[in-house]
N, C-alpha and C. Protein backbone atom coordinates (compact mmCIF):
# COMPACT_ATOMS: atom_id res chain seq x y z
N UNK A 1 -10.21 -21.83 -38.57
CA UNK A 1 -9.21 -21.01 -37.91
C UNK A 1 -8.02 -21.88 -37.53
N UNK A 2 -6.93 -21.62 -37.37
CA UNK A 2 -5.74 -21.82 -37.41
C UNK A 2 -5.49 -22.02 -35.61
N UNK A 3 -4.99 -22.89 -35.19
CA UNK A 3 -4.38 -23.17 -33.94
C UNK A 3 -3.68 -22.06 -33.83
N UNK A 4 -2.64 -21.55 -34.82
CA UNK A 4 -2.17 -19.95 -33.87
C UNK A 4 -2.50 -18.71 -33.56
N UNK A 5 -3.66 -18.99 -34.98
CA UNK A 5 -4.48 -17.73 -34.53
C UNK A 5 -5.01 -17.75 -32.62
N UNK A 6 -5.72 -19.18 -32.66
CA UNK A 6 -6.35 -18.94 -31.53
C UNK A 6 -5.65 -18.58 -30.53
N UNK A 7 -4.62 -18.97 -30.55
CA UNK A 7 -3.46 -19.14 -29.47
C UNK A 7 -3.41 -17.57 -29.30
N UNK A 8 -2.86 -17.22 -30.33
CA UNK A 8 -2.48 -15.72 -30.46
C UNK A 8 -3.92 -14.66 -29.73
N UNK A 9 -5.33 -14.85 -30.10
CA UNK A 9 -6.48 -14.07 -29.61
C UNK A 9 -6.40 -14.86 -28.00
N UNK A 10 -6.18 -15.71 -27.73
CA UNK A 10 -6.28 -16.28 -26.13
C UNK A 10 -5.25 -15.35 -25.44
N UNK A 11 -4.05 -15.10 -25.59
CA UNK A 11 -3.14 -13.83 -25.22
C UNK A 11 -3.36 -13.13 -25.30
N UNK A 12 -3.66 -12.33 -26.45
CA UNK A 12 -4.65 -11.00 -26.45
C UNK A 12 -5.46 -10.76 -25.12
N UNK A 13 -6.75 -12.18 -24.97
CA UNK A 13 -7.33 -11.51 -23.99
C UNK A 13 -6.81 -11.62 -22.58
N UNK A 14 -6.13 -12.47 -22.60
CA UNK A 14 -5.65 -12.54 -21.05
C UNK A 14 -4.64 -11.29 -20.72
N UNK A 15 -4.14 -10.56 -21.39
CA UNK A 15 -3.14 -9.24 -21.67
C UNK A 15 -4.13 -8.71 -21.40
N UNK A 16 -5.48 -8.17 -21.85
CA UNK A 16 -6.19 -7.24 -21.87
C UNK A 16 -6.79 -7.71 -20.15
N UNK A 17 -7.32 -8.53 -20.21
CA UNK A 17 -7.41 -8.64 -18.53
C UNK A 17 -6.38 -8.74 -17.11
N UNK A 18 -5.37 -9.04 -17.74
CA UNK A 18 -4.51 -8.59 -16.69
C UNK A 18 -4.06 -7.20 -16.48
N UNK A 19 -4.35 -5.75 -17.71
CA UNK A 19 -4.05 -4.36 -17.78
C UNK A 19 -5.69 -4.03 -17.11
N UNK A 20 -6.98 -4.68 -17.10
CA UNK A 20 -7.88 -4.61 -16.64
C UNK A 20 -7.96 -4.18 -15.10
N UNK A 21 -7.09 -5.85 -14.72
CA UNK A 21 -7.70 -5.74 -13.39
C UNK A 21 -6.18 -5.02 -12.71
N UNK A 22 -4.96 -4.57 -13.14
CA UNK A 22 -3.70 -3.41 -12.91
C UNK A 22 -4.85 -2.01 -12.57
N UNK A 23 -5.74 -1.79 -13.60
CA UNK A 23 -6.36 -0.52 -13.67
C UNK A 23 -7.03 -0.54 -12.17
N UNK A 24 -7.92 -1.46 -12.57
CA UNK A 24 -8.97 -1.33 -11.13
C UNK A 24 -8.47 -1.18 -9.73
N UNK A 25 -6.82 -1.98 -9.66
CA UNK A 25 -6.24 -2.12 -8.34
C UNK A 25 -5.70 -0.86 -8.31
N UNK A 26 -4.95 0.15 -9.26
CA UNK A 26 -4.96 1.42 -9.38
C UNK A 26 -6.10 2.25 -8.83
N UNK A 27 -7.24 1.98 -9.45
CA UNK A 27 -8.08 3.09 -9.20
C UNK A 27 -7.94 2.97 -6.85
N UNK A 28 -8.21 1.22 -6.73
CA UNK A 28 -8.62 1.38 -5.51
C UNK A 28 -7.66 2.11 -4.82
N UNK A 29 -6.39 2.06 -5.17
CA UNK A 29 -5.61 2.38 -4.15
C UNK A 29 -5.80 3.59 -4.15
N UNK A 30 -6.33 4.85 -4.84
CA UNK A 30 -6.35 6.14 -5.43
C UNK A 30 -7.58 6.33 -3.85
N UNK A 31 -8.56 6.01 -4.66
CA UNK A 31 -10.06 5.98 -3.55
C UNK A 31 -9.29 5.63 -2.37
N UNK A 32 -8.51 4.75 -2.12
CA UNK A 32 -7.98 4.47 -0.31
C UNK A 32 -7.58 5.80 -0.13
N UNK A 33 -6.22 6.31 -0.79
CA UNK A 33 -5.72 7.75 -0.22
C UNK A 33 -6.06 8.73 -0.10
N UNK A 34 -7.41 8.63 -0.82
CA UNK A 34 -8.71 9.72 -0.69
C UNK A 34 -9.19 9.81 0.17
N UNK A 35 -9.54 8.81 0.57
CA UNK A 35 -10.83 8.35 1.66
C UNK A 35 -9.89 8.65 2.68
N UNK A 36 -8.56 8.23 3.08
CA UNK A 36 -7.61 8.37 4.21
C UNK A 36 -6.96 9.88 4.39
N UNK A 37 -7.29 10.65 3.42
CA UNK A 37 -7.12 12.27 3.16
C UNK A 37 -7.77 12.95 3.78
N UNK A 38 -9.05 12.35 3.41
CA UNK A 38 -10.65 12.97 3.73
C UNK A 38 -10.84 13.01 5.61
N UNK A 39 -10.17 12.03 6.18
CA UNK A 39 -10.26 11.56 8.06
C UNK A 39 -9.66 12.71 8.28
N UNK A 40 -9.89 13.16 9.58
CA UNK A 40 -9.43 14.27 10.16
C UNK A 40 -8.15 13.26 11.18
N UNK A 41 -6.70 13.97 10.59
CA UNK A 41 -5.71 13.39 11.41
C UNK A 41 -5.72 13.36 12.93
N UNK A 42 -5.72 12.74 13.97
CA UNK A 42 -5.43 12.70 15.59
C UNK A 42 -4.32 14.20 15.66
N UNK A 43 -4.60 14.80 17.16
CA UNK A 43 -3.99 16.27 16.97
C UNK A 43 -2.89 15.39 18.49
N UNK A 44 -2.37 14.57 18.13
CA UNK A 44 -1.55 13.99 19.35
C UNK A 44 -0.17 14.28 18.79
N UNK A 45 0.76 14.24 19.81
CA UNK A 45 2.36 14.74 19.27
C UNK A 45 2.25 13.51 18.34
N UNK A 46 3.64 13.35 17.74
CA UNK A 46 4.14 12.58 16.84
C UNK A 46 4.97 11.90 17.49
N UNK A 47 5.02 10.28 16.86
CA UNK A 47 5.86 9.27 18.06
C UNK A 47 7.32 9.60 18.49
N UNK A 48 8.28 10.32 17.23
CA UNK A 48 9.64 10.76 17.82
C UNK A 48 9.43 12.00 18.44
N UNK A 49 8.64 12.65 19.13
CA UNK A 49 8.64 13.37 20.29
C UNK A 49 8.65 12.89 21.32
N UNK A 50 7.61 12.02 21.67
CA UNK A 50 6.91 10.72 22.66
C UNK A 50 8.18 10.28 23.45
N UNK A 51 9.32 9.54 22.08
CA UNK A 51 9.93 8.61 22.74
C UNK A 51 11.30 8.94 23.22
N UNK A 52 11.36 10.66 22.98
CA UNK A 52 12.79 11.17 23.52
C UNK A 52 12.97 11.06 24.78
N UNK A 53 11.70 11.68 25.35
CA UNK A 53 11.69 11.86 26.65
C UNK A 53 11.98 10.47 27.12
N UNK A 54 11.05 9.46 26.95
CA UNK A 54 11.09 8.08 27.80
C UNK A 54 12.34 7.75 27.59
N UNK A 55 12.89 7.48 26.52
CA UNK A 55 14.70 7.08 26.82
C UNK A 55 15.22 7.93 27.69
N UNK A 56 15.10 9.54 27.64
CA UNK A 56 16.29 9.74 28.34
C UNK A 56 15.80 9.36 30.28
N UNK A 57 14.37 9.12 30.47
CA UNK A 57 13.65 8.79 31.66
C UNK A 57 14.38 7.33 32.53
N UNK A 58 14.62 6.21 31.77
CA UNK A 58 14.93 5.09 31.77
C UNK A 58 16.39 5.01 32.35
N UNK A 59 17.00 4.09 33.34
CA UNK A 59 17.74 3.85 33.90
C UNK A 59 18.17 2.67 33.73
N UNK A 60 20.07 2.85 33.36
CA UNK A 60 20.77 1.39 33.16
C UNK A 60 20.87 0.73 34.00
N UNK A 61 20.59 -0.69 33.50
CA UNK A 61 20.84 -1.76 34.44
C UNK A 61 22.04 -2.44 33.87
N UNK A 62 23.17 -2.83 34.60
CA UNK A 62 24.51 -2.97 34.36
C UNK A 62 24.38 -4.95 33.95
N UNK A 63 24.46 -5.46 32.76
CA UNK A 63 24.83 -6.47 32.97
C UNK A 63 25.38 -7.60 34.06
N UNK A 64 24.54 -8.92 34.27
CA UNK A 64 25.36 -9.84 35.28
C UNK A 64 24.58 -9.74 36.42
């Protein structure tokens, strides 16, 4: 066999394992948003409700 052949099948596989392990990190992230779908969300307001009030609550302190 020919030095470029080999060269050439050594790329091959490292191409094929780097679209390998693209897939698998695909799949996980799929299963995370699943699994994070699946939790029953907290029934608490949402933080830009929270934090209207406290700003307008808060009192300036004047520089110096």
């Amino acid at each position: 066999m020919s030095i470029t052949f080999q060269k050439r099948q050594k790329e091959l596989k490292r191409q094929e394992k780097q679209r390998a392990k693209a897939e698998r990190r695909e799949q996980r992230k799929v299963a995370k948003r699943a699994a994070e779908e699946a939790q029953p969300t907290p029934t608490t307001p949402s933080s830009n409700t929270e934090l209207q009030p406290q700003s307008e609550n808060k009192q300036r302190v004047p520089p110096g």
